[in-house]
Protein backbone atom coordinates (compact mmCIF):
# COMPACT_ATOMS: atom_id res chain seq x y z
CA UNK A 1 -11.37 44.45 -5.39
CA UNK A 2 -13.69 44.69 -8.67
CA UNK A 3 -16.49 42.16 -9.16
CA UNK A 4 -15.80 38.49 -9.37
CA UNK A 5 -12.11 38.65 -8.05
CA UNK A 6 -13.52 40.00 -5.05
CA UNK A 7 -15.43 37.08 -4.16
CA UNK A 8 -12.95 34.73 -5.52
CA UNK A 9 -9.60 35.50 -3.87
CA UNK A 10 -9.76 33.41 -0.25
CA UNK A 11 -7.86 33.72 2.97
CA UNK A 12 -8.46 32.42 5.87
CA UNK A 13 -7.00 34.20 9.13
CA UNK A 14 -6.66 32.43 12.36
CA UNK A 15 -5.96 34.82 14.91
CA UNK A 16 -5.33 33.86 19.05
CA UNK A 17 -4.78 36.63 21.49
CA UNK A 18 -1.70 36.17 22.91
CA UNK A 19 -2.08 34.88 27.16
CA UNK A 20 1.11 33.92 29.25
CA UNK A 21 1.25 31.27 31.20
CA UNK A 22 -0.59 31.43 34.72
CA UNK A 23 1.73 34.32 36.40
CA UNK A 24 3.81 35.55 33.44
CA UNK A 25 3.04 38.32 31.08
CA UNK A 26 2.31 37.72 27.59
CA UNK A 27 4.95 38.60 24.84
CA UNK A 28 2.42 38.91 21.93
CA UNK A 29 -0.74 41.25 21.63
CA UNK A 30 -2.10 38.51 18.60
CA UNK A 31 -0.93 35.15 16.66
CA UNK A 32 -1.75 35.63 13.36
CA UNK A 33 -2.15 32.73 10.25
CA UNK A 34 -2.72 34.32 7.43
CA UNK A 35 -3.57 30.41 5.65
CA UNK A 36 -4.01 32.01 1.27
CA UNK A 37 -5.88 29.79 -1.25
CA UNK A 38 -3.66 28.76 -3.86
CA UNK A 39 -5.55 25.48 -5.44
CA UNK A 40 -6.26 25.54 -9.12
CA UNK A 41 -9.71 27.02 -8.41
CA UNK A 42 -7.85 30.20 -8.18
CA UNK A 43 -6.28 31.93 -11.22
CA UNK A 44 -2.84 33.23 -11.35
CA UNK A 45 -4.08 37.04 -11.44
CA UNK A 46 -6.11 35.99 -8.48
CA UNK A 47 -3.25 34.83 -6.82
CA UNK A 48 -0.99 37.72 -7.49
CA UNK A 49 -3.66 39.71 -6.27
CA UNK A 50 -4.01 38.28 -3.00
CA UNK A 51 -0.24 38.45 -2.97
CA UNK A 52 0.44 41.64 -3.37
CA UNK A 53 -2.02 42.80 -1.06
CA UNK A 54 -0.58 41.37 1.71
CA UNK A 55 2.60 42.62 1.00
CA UNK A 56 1.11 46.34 0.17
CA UNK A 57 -0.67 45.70 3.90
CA UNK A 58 2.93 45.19 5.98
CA UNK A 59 4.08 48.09 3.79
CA UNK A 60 1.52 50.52 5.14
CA UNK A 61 1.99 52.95 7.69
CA UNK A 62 -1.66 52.51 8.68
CA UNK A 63 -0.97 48.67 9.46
CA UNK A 64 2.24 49.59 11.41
CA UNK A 65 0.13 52.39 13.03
CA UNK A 66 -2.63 49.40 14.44
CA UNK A 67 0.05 47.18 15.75
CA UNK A 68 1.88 49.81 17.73
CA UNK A 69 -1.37 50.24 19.52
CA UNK A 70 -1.70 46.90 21.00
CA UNK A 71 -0.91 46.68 24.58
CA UNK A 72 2.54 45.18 23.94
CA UNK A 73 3.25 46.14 20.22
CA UNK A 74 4.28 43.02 18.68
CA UNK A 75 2.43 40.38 16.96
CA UNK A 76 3.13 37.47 15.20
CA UNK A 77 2.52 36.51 11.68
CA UNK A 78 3.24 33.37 9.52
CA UNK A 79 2.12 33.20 5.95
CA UNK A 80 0.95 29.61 4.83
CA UNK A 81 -0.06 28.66 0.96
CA UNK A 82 -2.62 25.81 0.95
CA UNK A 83 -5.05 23.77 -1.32
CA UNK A 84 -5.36 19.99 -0.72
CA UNK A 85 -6.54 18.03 2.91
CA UNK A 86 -2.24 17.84 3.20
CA UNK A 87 -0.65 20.67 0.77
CA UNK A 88 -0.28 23.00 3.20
CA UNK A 89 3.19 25.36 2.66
CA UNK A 90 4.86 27.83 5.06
CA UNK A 91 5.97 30.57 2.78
CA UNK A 92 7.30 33.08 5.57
CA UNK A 93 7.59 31.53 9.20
CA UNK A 94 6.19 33.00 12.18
CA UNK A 95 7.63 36.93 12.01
CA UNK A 96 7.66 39.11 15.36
CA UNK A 97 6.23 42.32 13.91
CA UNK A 98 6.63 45.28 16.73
CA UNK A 99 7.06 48.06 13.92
CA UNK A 100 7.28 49.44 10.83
CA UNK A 101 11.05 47.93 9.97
CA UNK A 102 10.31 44.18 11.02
CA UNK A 103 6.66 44.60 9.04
CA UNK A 104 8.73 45.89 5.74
CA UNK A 105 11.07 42.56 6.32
CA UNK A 106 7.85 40.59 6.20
CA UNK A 107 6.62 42.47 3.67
CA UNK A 108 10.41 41.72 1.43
CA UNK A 109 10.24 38.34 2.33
CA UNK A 110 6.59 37.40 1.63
CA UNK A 111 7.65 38.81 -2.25
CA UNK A 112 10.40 36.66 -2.68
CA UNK A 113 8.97 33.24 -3.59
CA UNK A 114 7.02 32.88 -6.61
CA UNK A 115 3.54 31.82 -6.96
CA UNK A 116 2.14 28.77 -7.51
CA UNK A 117 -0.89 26.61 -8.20
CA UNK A 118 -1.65 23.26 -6.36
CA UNK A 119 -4.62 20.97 -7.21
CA UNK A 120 -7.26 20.36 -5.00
CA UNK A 121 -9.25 22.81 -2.02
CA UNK A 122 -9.58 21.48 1.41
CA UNK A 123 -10.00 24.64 3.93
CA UNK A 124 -10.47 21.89 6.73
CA UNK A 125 -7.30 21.01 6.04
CA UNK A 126 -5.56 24.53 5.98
CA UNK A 127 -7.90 25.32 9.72
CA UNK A 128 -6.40 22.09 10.61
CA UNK A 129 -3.07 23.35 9.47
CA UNK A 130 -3.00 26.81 11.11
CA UNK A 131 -4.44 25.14 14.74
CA UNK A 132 -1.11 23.39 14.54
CA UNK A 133 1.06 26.28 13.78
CA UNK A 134 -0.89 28.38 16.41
CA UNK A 135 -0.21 25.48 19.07
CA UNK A 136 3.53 25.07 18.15
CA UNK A 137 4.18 28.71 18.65
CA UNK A 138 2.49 28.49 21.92
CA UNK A 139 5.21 26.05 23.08
């Protein structure tokens, strides 16, 4: 990214590597939040920006490529808008990615809603936000 935008367009990834429970295998490689900035302190071409590369990232063969390589394959992914302490919105819910088809899907789906702009910027709140998510899928 150019200049300003590319210090301006925020997203905060919470990744956990994937352990089973004591004595069973795990089912994931990685847990993935990808938790975008979408307060008014970003501007809509910022936003569509940050958009689209996500989606042009689930596209690519060289993404689909890394997540073959994991040990097992498959990750997870959820993609959550945020801005205030509590404005925190799931966009695409947590996605079992184990190649290039089910990455495309994402990819589909993440395009579908349009963007938007909320008011205020709390990244506590959307690392607050994505612990939760990351625990829920653990259960």
């Amino acid at each position: 990214m150019p200049g300003r935008l590319q210090g301006a367009c925020l997203s905060l990834c919470l990744a956990c590597l994937c352990e089973g429970a004591a004595g069973t295998e795990p089912s994931l490689d990685l847990a993935l939040v990808l938790a975008v900035d979408v307060s008014s302190s970003m501007t809509e071409t910022e936003q569509e920006l940050q958009r689209s590369g996500f989606i042009e990232a689930f596209r690519s063969s060289s993404v689909h490529q890394a997540i073959q390589k994991g040990a097992l394959g498959r990750v997870a992914v959820v993609y959550v808008e945020w801005s205030g302490a509590d404005e925190h919105v799931v966009l695409v819910p947590w996605t079992v990615i184990d190649g290039p088809e089910t990455a495309r899907l994402f990819a589909t789906r993440l395009g579908l809603p349009p963007t938007r702009r909320l008011g205020m910027t709390s990244i506590s709140g959307a690392i607050d936000f994505g612990m939760r998510l990351l625990a829920k899928l653990g259960n």
